[in-house]
C-alpha atoms as a PDB file:
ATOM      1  CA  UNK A   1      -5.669-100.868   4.597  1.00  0.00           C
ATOM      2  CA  UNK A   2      -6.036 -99.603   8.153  1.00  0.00           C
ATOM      3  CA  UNK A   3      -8.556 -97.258   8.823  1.00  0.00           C
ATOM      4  CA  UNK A   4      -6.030 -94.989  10.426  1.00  0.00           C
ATOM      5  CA  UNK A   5      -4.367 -94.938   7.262  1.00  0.00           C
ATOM      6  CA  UNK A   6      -7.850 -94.156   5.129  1.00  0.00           C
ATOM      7  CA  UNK A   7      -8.548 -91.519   7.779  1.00  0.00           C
ATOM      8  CA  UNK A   8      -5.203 -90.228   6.695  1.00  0.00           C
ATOM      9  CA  UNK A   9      -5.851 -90.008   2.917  1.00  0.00           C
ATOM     10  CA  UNK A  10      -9.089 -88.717   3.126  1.00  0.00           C
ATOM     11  CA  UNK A  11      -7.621 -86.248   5.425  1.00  0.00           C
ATOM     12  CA  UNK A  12      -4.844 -85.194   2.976  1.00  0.00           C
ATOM     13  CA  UNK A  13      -7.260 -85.044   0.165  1.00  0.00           C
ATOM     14  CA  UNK A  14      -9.283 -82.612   2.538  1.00  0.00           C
ATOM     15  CA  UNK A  15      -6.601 -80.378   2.861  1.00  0.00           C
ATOM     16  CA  UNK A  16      -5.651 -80.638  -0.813  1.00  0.00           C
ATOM     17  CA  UNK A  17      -8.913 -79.726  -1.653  1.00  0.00           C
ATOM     18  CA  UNK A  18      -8.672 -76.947   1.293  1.00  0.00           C
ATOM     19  CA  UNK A  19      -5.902 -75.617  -0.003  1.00  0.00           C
ATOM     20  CA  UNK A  20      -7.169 -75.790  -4.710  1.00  0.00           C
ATOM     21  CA  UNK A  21     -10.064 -73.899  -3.270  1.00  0.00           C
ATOM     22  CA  UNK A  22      -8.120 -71.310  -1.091  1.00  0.00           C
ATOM     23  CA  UNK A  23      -5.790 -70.953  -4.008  1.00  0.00           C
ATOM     24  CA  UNK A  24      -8.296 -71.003  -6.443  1.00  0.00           C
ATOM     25  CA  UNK A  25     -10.403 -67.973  -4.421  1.00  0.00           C
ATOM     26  CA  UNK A  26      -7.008 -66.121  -4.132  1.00  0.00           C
ATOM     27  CA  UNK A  27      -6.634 -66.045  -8.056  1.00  0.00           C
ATOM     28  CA  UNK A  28     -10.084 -64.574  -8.302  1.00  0.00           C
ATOM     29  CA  UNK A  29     -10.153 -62.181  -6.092  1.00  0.00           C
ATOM     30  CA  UNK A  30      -6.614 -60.752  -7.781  1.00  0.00           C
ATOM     31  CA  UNK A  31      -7.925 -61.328 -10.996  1.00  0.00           C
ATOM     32  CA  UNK A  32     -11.283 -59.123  -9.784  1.00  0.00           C
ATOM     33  CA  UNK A  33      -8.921 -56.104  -8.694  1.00  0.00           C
ATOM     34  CA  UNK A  34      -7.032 -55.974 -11.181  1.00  0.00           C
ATOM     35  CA  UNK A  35     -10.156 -55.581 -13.366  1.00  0.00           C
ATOM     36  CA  UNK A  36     -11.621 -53.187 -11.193  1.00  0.00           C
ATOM     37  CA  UNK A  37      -8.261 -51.004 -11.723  1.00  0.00           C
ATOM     38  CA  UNK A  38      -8.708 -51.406 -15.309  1.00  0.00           C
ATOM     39  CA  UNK A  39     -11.934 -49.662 -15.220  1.00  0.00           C
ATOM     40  CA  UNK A  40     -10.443 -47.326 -12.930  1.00  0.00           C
ATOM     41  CA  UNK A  41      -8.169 -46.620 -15.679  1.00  0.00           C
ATOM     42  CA  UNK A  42     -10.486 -47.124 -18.213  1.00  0.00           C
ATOM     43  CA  UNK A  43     -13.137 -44.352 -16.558  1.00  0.00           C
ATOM     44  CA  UNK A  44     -10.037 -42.146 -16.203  1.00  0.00           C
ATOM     45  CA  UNK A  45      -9.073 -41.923 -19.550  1.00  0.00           C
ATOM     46  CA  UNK A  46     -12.886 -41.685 -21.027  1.00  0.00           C
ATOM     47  CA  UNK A  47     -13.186 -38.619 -18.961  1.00  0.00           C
ATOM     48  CA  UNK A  48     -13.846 -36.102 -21.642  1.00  0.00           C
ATOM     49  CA  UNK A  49     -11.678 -33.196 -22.594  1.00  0.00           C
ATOM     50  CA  UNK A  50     -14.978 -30.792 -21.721  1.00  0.00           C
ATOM     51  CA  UNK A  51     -14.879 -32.048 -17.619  1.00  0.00           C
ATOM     52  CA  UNK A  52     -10.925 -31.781 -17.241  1.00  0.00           C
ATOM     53  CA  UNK A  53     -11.779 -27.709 -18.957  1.00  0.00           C
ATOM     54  CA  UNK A  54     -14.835 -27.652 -16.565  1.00  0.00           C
ATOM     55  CA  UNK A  55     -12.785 -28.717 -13.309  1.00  0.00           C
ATOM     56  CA  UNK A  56      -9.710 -26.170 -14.128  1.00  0.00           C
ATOM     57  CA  UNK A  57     -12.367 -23.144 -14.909  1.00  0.00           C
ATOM     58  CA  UNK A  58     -13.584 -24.078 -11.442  1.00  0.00           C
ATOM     59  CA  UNK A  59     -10.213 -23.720 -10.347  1.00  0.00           C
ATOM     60  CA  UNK A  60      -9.384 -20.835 -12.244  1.00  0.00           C
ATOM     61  CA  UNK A  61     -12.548 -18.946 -10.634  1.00  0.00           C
ATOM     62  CA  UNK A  62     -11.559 -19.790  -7.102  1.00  0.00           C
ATOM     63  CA  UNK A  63      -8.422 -18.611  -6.924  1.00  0.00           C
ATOM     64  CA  UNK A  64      -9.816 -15.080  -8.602  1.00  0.00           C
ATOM     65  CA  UNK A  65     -12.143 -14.873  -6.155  1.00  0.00           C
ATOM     66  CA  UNK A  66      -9.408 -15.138  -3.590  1.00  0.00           C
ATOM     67  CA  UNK A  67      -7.186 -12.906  -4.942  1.00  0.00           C
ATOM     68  CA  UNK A  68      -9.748 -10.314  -5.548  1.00  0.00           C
ATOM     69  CA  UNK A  69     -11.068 -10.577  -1.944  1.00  0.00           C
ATOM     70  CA  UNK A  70      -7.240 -10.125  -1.183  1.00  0.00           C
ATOM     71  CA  UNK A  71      -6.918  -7.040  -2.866  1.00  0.00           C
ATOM     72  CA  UNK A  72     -10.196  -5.547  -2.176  1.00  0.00           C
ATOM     73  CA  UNK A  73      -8.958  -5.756   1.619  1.00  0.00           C
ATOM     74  CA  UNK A  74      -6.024  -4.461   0.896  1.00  0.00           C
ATOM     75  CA  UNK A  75      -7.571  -1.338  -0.886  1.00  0.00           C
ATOM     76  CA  UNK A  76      -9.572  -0.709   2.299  1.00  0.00           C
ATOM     77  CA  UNK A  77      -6.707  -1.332   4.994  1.00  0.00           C
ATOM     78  CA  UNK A  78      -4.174   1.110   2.656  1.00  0.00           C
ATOM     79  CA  UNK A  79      -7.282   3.809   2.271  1.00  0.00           C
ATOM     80  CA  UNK A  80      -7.943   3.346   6.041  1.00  0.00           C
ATOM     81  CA  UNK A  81      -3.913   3.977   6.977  1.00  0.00           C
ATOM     82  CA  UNK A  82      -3.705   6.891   4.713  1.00  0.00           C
ATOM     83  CA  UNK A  83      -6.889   8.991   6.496  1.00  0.00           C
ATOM     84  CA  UNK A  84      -4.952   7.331   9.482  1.00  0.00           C
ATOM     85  CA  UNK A  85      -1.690   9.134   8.448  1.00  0.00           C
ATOM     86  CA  UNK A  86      -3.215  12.689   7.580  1.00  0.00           C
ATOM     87  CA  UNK A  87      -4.983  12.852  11.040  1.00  0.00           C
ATOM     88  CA  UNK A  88      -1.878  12.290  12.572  1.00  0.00           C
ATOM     89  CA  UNK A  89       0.025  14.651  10.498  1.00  0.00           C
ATOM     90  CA  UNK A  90      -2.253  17.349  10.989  1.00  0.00           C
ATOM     91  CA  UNK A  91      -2.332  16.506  14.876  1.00  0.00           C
ATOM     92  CA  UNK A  92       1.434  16.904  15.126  1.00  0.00           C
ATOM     93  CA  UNK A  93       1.240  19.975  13.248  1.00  0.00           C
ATOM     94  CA  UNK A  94      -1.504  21.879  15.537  1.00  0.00           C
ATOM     95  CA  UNK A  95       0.132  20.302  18.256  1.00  0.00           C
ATOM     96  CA  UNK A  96       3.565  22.071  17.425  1.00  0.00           C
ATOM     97  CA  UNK A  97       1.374  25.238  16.130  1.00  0.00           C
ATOM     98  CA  UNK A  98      -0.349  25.606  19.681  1.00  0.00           C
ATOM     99  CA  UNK A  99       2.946  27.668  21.749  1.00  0.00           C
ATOM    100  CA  UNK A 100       2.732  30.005  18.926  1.00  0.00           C
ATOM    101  CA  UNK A 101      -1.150  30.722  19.412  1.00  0.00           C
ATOM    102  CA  UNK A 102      -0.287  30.610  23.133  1.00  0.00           C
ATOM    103  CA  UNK A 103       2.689  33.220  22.579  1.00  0.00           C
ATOM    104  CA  UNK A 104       0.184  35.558  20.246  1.00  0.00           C
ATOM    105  CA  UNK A 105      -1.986  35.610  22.921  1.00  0.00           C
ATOM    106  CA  UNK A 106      -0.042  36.468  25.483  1.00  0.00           C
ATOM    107  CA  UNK A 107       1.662  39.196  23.444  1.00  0.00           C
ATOM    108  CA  UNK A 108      -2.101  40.648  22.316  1.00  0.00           C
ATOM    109  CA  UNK A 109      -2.472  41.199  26.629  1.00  0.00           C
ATOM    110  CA  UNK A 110       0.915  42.953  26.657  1.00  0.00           C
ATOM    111  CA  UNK A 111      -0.105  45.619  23.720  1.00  0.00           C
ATOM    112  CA  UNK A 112      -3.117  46.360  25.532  1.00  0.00           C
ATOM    113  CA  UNK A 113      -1.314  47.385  28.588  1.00  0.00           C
ATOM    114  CA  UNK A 114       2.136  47.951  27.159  1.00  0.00           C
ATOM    115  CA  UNK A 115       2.933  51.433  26.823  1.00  0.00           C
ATOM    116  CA  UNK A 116       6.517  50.897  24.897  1.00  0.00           C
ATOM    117  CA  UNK A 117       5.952  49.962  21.247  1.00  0.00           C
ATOM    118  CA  UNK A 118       9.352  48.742  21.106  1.00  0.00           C
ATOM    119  CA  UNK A 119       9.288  45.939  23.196  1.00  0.00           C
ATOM    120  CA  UNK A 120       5.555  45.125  21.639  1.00  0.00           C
ATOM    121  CA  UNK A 121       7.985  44.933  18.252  1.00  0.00           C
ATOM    122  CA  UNK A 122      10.520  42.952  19.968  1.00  0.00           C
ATOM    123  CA  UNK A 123       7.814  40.386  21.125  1.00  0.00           C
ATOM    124  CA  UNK A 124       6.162  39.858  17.632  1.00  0.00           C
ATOM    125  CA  UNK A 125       9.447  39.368  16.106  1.00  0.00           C
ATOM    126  CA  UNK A 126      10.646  36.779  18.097  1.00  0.00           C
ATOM    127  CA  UNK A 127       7.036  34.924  17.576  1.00  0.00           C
ATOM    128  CA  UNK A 128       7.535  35.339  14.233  1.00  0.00           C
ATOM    129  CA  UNK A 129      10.771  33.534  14.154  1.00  0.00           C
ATOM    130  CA  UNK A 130       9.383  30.783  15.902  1.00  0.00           C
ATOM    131  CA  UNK A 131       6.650  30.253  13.892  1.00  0.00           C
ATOM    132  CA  UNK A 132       9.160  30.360  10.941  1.00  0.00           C
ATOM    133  CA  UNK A 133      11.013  27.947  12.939  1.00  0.00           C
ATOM    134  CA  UNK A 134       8.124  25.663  13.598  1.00  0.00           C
ATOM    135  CA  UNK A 135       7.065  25.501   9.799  1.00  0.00           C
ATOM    136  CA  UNK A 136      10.729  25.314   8.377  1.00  0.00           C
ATOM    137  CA  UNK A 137      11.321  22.139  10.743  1.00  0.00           C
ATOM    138  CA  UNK A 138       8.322  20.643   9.222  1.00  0.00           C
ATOM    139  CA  UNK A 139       9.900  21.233   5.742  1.00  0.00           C
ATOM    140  CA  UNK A 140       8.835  24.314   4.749  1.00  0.00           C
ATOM    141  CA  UNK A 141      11.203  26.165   2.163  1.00  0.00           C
ATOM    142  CA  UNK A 142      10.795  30.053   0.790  1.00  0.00           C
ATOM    143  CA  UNK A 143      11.155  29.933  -2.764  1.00  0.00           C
ATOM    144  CA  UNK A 144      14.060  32.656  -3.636  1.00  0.00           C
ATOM    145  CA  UNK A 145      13.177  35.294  -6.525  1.00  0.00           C
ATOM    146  CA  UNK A 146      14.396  38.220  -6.437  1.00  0.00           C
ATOM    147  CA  UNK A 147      16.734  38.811  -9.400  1.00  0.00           C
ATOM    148  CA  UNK A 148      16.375  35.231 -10.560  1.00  0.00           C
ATOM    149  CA  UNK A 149      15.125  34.675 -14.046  1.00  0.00           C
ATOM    150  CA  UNK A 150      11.406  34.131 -14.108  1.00  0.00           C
ATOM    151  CA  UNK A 151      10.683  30.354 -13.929  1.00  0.00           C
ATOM    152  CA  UNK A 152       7.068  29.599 -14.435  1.00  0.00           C
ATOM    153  CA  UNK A 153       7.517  26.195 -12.586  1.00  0.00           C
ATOM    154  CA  UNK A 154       8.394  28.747  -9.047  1.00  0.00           C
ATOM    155  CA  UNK A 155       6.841  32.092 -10.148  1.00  0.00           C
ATOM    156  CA  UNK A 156       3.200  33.757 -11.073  1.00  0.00           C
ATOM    157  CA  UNK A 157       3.785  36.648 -12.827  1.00  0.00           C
ATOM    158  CA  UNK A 158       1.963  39.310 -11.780  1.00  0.00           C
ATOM    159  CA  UNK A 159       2.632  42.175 -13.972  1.00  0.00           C
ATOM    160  CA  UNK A 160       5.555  43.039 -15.964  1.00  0.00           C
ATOM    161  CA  UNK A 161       7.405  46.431 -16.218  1.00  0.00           C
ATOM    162  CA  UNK A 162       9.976  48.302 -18.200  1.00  0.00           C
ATOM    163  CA  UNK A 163      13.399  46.687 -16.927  1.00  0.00           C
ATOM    164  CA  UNK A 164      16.027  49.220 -14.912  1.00  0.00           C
ATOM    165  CA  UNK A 165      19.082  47.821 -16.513  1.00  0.00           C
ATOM    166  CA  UNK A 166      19.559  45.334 -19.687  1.00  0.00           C
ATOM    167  CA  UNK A 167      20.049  42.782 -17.968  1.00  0.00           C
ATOM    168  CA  UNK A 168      17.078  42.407 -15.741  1.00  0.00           C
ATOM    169  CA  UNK A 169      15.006  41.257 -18.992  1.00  0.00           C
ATOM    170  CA  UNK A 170      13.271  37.877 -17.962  1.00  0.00           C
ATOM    171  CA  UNK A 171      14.258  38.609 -14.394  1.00  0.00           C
ATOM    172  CA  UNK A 172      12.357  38.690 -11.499  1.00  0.00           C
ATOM    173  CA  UNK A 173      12.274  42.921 -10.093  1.00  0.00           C
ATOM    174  CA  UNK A 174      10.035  42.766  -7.686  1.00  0.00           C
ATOM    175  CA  UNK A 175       8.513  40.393  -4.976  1.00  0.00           C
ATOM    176  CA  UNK A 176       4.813  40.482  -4.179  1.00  0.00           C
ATOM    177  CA  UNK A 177       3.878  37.571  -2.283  1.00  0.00           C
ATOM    178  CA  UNK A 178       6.676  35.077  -1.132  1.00  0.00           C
ATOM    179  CA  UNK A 179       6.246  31.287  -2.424  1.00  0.00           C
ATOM    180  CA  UNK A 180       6.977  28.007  -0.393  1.00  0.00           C
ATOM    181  CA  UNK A 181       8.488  24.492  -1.168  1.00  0.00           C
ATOM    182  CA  UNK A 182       6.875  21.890   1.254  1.00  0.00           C
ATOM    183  CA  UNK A 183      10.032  19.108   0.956  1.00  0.00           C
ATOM    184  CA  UNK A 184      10.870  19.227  -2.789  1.00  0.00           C
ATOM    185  CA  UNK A 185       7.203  20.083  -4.005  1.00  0.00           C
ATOM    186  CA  UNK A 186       5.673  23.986  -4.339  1.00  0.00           C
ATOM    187  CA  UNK A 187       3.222  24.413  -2.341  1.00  0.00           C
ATOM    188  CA  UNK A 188       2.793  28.061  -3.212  1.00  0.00           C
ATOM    189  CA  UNK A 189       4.240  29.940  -6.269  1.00  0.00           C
ATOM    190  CA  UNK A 190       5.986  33.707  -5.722  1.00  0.00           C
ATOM    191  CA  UNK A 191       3.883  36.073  -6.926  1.00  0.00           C
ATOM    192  CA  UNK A 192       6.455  38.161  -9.236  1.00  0.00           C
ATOM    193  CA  UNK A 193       7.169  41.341 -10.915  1.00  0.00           C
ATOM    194  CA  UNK A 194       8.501  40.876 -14.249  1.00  0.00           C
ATOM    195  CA  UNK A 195      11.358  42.851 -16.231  1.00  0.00           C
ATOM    196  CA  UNK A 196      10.482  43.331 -20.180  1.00  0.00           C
END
């Protein structure tokens, strides 16, 4: 044989060798993952019953902490906007109450030098209405008695006296002291005289 021809051989049994020993690291490394992911596995299953209840109580308390946090601010931002509505409230009520103390002062100048008392009457009356005005167009409502039957959800009952006809019995005679719905709510109950 040529040595070209031995060169050759050897050559192909390099490569052949080359090629068991690449093929042969290839199965071991594949063989060594897959038994690393079977201890994955293997780790993942042993993990006790006690550490999955640990790790959801963990989660559990986390998401209570952020919901009370949530709803603690939101107690303190709806608090805060409620003072925040009755300032305002009141402010638009002065606001539309100030004419009227404007008007009663102006009309308390007039008396002193007015010498007519009817015009002085004239002048109270119409601040009167406007005041009446001002509070009715914020939702102020007189509560109507008079002759109604007594309703202790409306009226206070003052006193109670001997009834002019039969049937004023239960009624309301007399008015003492007017009483006011503010919207659908009483702000202020009549002050009545009964009929027995």
């Amino acid at each position: 044989m040529s040595k070209e021809k031995v060169q050759e051989q050897e050559e192909k049994k390099a490569e052949e060798k080359a090629s068991q020993a690449e093929a042969k690291e290839n199965q071991e490394e594949k063989e060594q993952q897959q038994a690393e992911e079977q201890e994955g596995k293997q780790e993942d299953a042993d993990m006790s019953k006690e550490e999955e209840l640990e790790i959801q109580l963990a989660e559990m308390k986390d998401k209570y902490l952020r919901l009370y946090s949530e709803f603690d601010n939101f107690r303190r931002r709806t608090s805060k906007e409620k003072l925040e509505f009755m300032e305002t409230a009141n402010r638009d009520l002065i606001k539309d109450l100030l004419p009227i103390q404007d008007d009663f002062e102006r009309a308390e100048k007039s008396m002193a030098e007015a010498e007519d008392v009817n015009s002085v009457k004239e002048g109270v009356d119409l601040i009167q209405q406007k005041f009446y005005k001002t509070l009715e167009g914020k939702g102020l409502k007189p509560i109507e008695a008079k002759g109604e039957v007594f309703d202790p959800e409306l009226h206070e009952a003052v006193t109670q006296i001997p009834s002019p006809t039969e049937d004023m019995k239960g009624k309301v005679i007399d008015e003492i002291e007017k009483g006011y719905f503010l919207g659908e709510k009483v702000i202020r109950y009549t002050k009545v005289v009964v009929g027995a």
